[in-house]
C-alpha atoms as a PDB file:
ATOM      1  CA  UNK A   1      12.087 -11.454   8.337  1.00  0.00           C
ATOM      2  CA  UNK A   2      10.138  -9.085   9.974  1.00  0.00           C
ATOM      3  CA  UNK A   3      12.416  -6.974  12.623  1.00  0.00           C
ATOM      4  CA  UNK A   4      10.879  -4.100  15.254  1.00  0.00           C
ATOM      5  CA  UNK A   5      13.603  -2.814  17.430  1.00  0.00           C
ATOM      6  CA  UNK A   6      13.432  -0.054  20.028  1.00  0.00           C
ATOM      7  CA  UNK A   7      15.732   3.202  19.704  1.00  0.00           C
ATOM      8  CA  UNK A   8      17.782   1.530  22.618  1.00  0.00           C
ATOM      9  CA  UNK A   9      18.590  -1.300  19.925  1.00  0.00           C
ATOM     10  CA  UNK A  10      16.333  -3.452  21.988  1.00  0.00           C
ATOM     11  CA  UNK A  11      14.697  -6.293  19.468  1.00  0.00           C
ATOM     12  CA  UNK A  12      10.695  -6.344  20.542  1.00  0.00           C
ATOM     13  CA  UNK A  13       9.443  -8.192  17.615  1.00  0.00           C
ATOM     14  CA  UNK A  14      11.087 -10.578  14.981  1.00  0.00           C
ATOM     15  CA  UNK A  15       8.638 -12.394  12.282  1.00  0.00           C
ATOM     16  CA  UNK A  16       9.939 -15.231   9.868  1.00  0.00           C
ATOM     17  CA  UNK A  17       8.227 -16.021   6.818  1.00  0.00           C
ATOM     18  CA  UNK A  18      10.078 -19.081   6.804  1.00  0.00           C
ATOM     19  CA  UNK A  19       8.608 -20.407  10.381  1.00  0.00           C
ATOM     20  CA  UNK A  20       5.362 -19.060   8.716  1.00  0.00           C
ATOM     21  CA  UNK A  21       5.519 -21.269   6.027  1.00  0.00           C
ATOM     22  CA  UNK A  22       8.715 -22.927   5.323  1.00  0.00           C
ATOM     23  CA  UNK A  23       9.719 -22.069   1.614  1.00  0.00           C
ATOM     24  CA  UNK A  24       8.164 -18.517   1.521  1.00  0.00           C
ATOM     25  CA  UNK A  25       9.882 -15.009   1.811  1.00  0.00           C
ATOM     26  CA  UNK A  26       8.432 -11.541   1.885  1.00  0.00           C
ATOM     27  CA  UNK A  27       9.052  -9.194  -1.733  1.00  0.00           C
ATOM     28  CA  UNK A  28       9.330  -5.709  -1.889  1.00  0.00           C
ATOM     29  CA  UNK A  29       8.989  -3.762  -4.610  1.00  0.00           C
ATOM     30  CA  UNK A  30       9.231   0.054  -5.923  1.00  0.00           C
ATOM     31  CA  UNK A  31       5.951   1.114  -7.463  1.00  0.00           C
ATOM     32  CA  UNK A  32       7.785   2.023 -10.910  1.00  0.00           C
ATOM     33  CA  UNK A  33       9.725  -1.718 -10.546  1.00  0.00           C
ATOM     34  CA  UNK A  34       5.996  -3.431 -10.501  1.00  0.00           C
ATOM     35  CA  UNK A  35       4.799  -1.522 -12.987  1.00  0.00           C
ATOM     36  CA  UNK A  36       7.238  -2.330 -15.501  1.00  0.00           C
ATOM     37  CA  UNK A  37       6.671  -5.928 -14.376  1.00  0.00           C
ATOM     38  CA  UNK A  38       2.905  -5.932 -15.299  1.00  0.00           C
ATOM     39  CA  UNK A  39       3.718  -3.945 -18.352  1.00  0.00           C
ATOM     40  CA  UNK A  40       6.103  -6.348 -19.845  1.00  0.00           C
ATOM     41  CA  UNK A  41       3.923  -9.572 -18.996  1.00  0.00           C
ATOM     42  CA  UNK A  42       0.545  -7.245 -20.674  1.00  0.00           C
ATOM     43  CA  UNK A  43       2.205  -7.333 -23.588  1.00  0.00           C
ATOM     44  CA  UNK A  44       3.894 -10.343 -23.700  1.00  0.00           C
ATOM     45  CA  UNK A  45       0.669 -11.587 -23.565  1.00  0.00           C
ATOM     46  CA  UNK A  46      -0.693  -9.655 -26.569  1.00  0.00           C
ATOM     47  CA  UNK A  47      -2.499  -6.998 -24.732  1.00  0.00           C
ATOM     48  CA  UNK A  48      -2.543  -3.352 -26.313  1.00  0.00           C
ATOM     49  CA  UNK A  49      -1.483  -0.561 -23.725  1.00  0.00           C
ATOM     50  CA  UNK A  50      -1.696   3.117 -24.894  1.00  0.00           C
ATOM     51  CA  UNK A  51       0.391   5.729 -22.884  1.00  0.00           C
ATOM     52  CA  UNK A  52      -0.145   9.454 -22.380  1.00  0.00           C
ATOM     53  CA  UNK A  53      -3.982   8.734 -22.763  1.00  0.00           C
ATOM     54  CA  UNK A  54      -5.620   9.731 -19.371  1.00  0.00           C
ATOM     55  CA  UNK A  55      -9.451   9.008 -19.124  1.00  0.00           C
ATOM     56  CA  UNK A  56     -11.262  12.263 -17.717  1.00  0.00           C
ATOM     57  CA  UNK A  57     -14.686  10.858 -17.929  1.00  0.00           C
ATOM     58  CA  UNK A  58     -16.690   7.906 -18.938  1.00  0.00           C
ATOM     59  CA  UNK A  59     -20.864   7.409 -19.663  1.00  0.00           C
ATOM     60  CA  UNK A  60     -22.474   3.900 -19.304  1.00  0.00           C
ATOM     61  CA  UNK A  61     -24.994   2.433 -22.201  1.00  0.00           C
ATOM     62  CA  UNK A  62     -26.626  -0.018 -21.785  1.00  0.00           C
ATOM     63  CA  UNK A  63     -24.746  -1.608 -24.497  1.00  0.00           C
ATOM     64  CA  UNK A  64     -21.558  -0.547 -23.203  1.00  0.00           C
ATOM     65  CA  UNK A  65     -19.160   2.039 -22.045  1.00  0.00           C
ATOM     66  CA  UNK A  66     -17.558   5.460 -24.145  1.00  0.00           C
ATOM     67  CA  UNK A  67     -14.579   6.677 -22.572  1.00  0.00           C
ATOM     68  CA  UNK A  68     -12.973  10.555 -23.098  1.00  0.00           C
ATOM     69  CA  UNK A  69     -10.205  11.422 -23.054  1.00  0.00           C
ATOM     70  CA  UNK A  70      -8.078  14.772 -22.855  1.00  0.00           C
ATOM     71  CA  UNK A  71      -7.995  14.584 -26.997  1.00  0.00           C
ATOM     72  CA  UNK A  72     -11.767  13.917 -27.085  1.00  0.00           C
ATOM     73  CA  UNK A  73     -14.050  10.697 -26.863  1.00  0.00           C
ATOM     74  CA  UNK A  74     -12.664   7.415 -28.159  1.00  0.00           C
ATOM     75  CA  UNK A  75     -14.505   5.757 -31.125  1.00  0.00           C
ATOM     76  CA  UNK A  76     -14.858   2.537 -29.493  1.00  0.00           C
ATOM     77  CA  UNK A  77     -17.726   0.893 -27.232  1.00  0.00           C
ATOM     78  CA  UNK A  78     -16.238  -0.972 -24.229  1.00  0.00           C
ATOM     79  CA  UNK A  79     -17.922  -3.934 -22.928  1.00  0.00           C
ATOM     80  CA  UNK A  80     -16.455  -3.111 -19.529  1.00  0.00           C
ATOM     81  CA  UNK A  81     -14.051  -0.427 -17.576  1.00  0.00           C
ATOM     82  CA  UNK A  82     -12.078  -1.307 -14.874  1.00  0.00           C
ATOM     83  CA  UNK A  83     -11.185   2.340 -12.805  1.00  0.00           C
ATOM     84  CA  UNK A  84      -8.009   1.653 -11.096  1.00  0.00           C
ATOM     85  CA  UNK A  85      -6.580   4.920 -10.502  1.00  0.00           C
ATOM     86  CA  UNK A  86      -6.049   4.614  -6.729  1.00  0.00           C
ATOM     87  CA  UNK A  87      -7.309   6.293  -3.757  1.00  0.00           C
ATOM     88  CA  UNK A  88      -7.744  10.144  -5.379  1.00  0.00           C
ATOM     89  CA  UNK A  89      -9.781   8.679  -8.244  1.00  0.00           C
ATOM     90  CA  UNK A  90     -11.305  11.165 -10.633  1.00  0.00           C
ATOM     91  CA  UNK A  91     -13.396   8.723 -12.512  1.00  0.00           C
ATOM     92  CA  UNK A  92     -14.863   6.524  -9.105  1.00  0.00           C
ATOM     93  CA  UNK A  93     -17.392   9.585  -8.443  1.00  0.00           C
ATOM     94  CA  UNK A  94     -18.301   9.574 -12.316  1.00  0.00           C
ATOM     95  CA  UNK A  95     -20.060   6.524 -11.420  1.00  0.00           C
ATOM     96  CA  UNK A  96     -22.444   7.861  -8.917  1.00  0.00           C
ATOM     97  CA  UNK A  97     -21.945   5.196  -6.242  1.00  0.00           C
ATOM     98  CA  UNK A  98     -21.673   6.430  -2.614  1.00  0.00           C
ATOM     99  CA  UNK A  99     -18.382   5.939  -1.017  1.00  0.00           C
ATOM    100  CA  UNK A 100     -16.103   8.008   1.464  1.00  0.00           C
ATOM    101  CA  UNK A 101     -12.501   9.592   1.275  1.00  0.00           C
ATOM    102  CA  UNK A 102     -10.787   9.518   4.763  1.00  0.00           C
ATOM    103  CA  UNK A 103      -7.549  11.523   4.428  1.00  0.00           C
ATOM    104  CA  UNK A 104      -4.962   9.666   7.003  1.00  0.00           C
ATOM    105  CA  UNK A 105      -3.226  12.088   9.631  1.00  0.00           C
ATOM    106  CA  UNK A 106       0.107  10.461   8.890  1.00  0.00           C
ATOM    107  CA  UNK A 107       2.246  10.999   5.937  1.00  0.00           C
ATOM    108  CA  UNK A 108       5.534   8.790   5.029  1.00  0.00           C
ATOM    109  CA  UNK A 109       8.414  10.699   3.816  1.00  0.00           C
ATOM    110  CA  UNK A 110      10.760   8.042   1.873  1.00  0.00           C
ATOM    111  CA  UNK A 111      14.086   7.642  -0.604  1.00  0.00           C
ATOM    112  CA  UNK A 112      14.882   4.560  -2.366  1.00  0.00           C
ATOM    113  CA  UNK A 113      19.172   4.191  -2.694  1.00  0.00           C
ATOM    114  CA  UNK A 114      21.672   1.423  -3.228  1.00  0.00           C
ATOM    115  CA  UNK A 115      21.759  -1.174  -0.271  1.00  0.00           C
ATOM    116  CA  UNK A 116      25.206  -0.773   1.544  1.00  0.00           C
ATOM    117  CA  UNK A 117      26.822  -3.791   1.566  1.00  0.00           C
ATOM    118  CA  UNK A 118      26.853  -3.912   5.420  1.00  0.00           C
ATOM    119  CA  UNK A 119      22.891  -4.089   5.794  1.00  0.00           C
ATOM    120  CA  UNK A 120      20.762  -7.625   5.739  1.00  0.00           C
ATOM    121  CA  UNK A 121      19.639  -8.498   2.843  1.00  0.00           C
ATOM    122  CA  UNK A 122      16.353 -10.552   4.263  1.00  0.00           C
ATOM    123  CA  UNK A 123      15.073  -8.286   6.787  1.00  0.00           C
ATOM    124  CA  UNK A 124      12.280  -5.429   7.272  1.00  0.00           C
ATOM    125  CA  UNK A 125      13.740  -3.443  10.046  1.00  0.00           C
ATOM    126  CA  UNK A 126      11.502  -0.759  11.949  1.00  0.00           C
ATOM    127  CA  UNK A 127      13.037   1.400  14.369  1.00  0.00           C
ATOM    128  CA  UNK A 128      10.782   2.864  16.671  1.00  0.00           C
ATOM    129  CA  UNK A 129      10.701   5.391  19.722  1.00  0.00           C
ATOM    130  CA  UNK A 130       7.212   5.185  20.643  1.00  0.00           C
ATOM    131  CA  UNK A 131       3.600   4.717  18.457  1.00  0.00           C
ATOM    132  CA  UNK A 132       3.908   5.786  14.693  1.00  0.00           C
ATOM    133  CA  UNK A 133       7.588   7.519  15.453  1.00  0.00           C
ATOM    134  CA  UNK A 134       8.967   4.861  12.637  1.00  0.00           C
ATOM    135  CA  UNK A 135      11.724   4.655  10.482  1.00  0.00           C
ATOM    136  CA  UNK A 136      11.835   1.317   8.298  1.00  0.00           C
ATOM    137  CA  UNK A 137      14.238  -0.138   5.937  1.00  0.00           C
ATOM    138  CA  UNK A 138      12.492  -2.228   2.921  1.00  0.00           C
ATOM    139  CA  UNK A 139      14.521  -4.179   0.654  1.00  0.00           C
ATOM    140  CA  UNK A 140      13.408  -2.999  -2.223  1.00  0.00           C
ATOM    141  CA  UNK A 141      14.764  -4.917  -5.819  1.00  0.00           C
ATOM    142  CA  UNK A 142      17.000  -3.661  -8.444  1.00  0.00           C
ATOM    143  CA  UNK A 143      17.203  -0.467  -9.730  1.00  0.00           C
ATOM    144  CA  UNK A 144      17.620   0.306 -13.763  1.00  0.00           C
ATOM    145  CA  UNK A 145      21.180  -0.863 -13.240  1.00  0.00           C
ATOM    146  CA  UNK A 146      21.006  -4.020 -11.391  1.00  0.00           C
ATOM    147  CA  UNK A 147      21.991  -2.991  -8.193  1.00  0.00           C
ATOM    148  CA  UNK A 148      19.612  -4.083  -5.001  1.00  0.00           C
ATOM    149  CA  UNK A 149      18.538  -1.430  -3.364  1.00  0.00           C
ATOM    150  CA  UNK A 150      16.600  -0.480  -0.153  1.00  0.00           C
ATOM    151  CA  UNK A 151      13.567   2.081   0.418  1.00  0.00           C
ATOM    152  CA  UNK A 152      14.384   4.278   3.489  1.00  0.00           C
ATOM    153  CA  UNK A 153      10.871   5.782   5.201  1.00  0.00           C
ATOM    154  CA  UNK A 154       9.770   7.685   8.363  1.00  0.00           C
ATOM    155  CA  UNK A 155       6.431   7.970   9.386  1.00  0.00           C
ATOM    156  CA  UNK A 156       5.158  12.090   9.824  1.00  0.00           C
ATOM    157  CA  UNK A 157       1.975  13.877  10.736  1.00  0.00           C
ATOM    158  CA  UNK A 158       0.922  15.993   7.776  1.00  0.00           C
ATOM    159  CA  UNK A 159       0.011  18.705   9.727  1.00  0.00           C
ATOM    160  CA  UNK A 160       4.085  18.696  10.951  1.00  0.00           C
ATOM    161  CA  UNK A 161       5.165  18.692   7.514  1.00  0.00           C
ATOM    162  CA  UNK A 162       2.776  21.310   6.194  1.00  0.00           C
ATOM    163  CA  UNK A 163       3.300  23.652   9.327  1.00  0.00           C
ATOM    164  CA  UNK A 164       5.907  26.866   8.372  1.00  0.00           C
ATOM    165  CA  UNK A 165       6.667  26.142  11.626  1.00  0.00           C
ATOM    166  CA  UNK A 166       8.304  22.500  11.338  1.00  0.00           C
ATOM    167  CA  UNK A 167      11.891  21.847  12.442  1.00  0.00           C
ATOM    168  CA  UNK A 168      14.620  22.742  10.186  1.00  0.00           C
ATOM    169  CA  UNK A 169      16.039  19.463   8.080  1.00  0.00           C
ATOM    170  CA  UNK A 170      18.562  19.441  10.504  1.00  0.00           C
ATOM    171  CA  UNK A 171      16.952  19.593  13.704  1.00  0.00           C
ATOM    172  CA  UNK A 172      14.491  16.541  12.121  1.00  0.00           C
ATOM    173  CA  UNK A 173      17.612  14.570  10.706  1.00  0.00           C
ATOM    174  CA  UNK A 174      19.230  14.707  14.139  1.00  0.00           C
ATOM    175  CA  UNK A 175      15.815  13.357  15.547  1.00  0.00           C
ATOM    176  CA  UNK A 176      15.353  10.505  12.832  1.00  0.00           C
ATOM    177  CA  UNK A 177      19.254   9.808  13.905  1.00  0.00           C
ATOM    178  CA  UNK A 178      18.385   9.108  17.631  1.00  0.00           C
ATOM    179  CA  UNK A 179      15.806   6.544  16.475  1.00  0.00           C
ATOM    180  CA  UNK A 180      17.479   4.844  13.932  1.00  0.00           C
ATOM    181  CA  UNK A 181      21.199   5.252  14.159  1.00  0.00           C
ATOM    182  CA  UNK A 182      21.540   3.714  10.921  1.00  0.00           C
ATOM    183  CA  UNK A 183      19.929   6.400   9.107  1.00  0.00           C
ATOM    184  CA  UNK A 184      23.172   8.719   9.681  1.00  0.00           C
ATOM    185  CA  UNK A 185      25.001   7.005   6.582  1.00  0.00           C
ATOM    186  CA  UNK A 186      22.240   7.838   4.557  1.00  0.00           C
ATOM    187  CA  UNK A 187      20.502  11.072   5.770  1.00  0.00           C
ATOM    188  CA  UNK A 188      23.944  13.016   6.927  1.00  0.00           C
ATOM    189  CA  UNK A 189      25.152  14.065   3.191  1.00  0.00           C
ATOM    190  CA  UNK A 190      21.442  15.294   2.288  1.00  0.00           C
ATOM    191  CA  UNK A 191      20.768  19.044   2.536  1.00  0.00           C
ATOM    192  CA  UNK A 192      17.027  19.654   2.584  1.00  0.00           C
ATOM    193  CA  UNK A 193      13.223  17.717   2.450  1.00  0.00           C
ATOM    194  CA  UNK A 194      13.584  17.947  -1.219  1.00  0.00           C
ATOM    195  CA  UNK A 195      15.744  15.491  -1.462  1.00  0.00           C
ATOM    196  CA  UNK A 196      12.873  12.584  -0.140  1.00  0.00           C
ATOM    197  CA  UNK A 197       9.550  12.262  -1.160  1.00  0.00           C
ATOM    198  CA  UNK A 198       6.276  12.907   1.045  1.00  0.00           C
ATOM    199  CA  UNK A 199       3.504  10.763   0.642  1.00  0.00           C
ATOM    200  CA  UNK A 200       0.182  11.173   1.745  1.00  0.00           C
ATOM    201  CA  UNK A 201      -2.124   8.461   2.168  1.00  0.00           C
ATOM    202  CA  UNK A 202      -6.272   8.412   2.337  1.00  0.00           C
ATOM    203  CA  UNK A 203      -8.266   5.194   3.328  1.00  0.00           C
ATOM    204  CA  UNK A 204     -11.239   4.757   1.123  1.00  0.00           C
ATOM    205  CA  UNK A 205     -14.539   2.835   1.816  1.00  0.00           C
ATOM    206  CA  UNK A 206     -17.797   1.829  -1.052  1.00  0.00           C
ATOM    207  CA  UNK A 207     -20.225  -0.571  -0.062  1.00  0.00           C
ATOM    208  CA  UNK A 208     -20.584  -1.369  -3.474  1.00  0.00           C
ATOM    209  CA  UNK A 209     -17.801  -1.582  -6.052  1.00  0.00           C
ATOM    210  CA  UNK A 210     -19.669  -2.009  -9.753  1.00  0.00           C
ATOM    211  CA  UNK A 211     -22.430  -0.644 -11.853  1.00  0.00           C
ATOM    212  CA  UNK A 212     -23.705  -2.984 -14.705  1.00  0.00           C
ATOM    213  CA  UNK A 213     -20.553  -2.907 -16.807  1.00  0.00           C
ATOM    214  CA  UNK A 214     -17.733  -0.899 -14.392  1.00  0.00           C
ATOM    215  CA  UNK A 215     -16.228  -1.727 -11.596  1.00  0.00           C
ATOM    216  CA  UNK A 216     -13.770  -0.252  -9.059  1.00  0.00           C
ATOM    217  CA  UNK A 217     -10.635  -2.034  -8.169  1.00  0.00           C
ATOM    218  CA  UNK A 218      -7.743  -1.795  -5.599  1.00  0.00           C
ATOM    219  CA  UNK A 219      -7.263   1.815  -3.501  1.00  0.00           C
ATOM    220  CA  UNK A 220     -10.014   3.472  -5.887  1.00  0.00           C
ATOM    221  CA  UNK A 221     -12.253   1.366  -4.167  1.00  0.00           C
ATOM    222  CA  UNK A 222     -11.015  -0.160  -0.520  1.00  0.00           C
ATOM    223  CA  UNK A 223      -7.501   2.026   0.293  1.00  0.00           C
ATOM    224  CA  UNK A 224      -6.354   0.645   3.692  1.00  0.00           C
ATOM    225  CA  UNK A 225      -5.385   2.221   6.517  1.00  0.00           C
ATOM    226  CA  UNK A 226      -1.239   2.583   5.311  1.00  0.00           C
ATOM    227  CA  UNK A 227       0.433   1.247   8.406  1.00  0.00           C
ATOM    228  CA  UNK A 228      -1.304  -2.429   6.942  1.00  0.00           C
ATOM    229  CA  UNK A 229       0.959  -1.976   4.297  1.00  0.00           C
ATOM    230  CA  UNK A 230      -1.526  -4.130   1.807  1.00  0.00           C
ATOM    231  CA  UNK A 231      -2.488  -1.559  -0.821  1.00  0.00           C
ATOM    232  CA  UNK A 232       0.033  -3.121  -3.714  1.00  0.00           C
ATOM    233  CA  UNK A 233      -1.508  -6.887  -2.031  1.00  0.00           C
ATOM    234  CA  UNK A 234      -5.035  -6.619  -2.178  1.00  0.00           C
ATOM    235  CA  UNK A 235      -4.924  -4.437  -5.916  1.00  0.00           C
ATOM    236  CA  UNK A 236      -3.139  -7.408  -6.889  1.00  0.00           C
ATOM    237  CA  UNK A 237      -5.378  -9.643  -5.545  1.00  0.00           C
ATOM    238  CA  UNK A 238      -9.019  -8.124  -7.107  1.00  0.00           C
ATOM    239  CA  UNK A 239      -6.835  -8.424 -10.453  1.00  0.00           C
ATOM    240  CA  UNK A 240      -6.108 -11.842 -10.370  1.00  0.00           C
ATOM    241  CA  UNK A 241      -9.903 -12.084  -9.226  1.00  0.00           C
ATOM    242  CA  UNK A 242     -11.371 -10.655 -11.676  1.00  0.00           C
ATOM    243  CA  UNK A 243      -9.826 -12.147 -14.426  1.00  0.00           C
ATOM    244  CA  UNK A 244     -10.574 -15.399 -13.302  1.00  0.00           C
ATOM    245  CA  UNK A 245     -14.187 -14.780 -12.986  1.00  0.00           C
ATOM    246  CA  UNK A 246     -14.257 -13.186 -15.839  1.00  0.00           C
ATOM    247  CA  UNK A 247     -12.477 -16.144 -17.741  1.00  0.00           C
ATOM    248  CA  UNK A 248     -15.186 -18.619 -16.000  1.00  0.00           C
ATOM    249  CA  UNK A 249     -18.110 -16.192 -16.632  1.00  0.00           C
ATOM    250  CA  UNK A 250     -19.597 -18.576 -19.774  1.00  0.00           C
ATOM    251  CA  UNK A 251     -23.633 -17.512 -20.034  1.00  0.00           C
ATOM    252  CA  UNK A 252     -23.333 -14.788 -17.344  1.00  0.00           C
ATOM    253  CA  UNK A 253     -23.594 -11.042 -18.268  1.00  0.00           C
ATOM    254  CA  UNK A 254     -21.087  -8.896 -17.415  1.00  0.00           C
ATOM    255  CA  UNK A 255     -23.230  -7.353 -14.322  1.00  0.00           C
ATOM    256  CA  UNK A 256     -23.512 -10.858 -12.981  1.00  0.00           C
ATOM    257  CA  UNK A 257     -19.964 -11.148 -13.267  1.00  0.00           C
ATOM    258  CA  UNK A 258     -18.771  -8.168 -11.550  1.00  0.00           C
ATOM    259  CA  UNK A 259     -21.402  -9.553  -8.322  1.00  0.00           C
ATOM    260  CA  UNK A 260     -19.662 -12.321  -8.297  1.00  0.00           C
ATOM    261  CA  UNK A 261     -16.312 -10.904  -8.091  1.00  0.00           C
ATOM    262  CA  UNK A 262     -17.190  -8.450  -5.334  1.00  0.00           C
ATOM    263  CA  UNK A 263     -18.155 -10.983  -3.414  1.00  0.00           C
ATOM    264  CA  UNK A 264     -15.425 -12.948  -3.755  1.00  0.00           C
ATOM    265  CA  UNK A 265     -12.849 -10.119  -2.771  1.00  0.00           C
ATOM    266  CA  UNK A 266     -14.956  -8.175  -0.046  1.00  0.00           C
ATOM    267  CA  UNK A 267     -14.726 -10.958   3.254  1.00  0.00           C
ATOM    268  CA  UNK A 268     -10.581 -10.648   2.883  1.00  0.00           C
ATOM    269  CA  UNK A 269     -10.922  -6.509   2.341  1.00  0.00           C
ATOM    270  CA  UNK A 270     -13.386  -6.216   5.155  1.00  0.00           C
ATOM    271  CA  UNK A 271     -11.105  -7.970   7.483  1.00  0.00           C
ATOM    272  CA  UNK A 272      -8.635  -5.957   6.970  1.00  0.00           C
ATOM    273  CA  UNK A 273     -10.670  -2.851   7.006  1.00  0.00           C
ATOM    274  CA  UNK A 274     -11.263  -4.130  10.578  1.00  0.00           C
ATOM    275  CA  UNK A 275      -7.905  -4.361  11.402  1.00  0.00           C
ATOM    276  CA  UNK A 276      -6.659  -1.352  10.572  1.00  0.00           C
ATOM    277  CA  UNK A 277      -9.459   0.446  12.766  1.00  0.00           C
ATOM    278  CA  UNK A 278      -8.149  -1.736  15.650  1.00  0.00           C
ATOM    279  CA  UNK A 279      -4.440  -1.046  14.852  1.00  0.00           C
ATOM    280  CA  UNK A 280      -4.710   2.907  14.176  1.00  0.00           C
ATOM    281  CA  UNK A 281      -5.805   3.811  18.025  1.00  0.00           C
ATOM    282  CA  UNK A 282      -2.526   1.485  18.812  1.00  0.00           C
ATOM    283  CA  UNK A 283      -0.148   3.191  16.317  1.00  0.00           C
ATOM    284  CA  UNK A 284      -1.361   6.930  16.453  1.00  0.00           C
ATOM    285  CA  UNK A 285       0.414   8.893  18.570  1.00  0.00           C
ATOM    286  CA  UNK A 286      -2.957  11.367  19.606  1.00  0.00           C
ATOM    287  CA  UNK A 287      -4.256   8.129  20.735  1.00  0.00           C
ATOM    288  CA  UNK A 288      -4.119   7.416  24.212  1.00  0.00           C
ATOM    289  CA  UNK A 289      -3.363   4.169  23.708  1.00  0.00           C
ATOM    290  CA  UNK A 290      -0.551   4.504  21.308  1.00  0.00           C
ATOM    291  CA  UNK A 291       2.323   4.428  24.099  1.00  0.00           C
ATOM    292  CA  UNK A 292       0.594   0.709  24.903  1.00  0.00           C
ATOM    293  CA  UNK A 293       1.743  -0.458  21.183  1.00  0.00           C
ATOM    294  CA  UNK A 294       6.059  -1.067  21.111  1.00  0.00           C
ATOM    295  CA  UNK A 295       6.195  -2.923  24.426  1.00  0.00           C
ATOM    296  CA  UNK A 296       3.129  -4.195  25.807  1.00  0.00           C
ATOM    297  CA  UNK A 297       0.940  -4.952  22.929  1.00  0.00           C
ATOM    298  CA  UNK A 298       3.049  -5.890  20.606  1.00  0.00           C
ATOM    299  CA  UNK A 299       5.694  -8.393  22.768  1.00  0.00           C
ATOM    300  CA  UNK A 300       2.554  -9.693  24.430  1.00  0.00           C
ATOM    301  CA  UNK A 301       0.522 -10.563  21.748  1.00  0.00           C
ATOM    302  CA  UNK A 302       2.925 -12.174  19.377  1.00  0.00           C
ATOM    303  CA  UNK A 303       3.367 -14.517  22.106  1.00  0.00           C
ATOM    304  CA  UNK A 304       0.072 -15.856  22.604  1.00  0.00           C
ATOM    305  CA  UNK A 305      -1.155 -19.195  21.449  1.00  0.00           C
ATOM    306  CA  UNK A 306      -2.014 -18.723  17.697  1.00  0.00           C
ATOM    307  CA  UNK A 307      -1.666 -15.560  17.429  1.00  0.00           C
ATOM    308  CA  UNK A 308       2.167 -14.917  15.749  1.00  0.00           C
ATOM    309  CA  UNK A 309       0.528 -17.337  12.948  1.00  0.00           C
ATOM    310  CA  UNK A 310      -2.545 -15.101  13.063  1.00  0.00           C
ATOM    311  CA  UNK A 311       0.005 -12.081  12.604  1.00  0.00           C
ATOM    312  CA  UNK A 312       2.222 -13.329   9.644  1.00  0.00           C
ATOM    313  CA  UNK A 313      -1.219 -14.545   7.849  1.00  0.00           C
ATOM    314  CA  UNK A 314      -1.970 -10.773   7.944  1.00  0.00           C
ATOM    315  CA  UNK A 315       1.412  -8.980   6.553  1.00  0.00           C
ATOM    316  CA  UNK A 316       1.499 -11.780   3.880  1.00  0.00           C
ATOM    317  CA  UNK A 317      -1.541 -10.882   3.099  1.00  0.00           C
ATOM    318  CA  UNK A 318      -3.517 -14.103   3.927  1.00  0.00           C
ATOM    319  CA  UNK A 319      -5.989 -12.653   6.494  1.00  0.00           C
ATOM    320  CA  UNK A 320      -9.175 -14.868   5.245  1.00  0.00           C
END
């Protein structure tokens, strides 16, 4: 479930995955969790993965790809690169295709910890005050030691959190407090900023994605607007993509096949490139519309005919 309450404690929105589509559930994950996931199932399934080898630049052949590294170049031709190394890519502009870098205004500062007992274990609560002033609760898996756990975040300007002239941690602890009084268990014994991590978030756009044997994948090449919340989704998504069109690519050449799977993936990721340029003047608080979005737009329109289905298709990432 899918839970928006007011400061006051006043529910606005509530989302089921279940009413959705009876049988499914919502999954959060820690970025390090997923990655050991896809890690273990690469090599379960006999692929090689070398570590502490970081690719500074690559140069395309026409009978394949070299890659260097920070030890030198790599003996071996590749028949094709994938560059997946999200939305501050070093390698993306190595490949001399336009695209743009859109740094986001808002930040997310965020600490994963064990879920007390007392908190639901199938809910996404947001606690809000007015436009982007958020603070969410994400179930978010086990932790090394098999304990659930939950990933706390707050939504910040970057400019605020940059400023020398920010409020103290206390003064800002006291303010997450009024908006989310459950965040007192959890933020009272910390002393300082240092303690959570601040994350800062870019939305990329490239018309196109490939050259004839390398193409860019997930935030390198489409990084949403963050308040979608469907980077981890749609990375996901161009993976399992692109190795089926690979695996059904027979006769065609690899250019052919990277065509194909760009225009496969780009409808869903230009739909919700859309939405997120229709969402941000609703969710930004130097938007004059952004005091419209807890009350008004949001209890509204989940009520309308078709649209609460509409709505779940897009956080399950399903917006076709």
């Amino acid at each position: 479930r899918l839970v928006r309450q007011h400061a006051s404690g006043v529910v606005t929105v509530e989302l089921s995955y279940e009413a959705y589509r009876p049988g499914s559930h919502g999954l959060g994950l820690t970025r390090g969790a997923l990655t050991k996931l896809l890690a273990e199932a690469a090599s379960e399934s006999g692929v090689t993965i070398q570590l502490g080898c970081r690719v500074t630049d690559l140069h395309e052949l026409p009978t394949g790809v070299t890659l260097r590294t920070e030890a030198g170049e790599l003996p071996q031709t590749f028949t094709l690169v994938v560059v997946a190394d999200g939305m501050r890519s070093m390698l993306r502009s190595r490949l001399n295709l336009p695209h743009t870098v859109q740094d986001c205004p808002w930040g997310a500062l965020s600490l994963t910890f064990p879920q007390p007992a007392e908190m639901a274990r199938d809910r996404v609560l947001q606690a809000f005050r007015r436009g982007p002033d958020v603070i969410g609760w994400l179930p978010s898996g086990r932790d090394a030691e098999g304990r659930e756990c939950v990933t706390w975040f707050q939504n910040m300007p970057v400019a605020q959190f940059d400023s020398p002239d920010r409020p103290s941690f206390a003064q800002w602890r006291e303010q997450a407090i009024t908006v989310s009084s459950e965040s007192r268990e959890l933020l009272g014994p910390l002393s300082g900023f240092e303690a959570l991590q601040f994350s800062r978030y870019a939305m990329v756009a490239m018309p196109r994605w490939h050259t004839q044997r390398c193409v860019v994948m997930g935030d390198a090449a489409h990084a949403l607007d963050p308040l979608l919340g469907m980077g981890a989704n749609m990375a996901l998504a161009d993976a399992a993509a692109l190795a089926d069109e690979v695996a059904t690519a027979e006769e065609s050449t690899v250019a052919q096949t990277l065509v194909a799977f760009q225009a496969r993936r780009q409808p869903q990721i230009s739909r919700y490139q859309r939405a997120g340029a229709i969402l941000s003047p609703l969710l930004h608080a130097e938007s004059p519309l952004s005091g419209l979005w807890p009350d008004a737009a949001v209890r509204t329109a989940v009520r309308a005919p078709g649209v609460r289905q509409r709505v779940m298709a897009a956080i399950s990432g399903e917006l076709h």
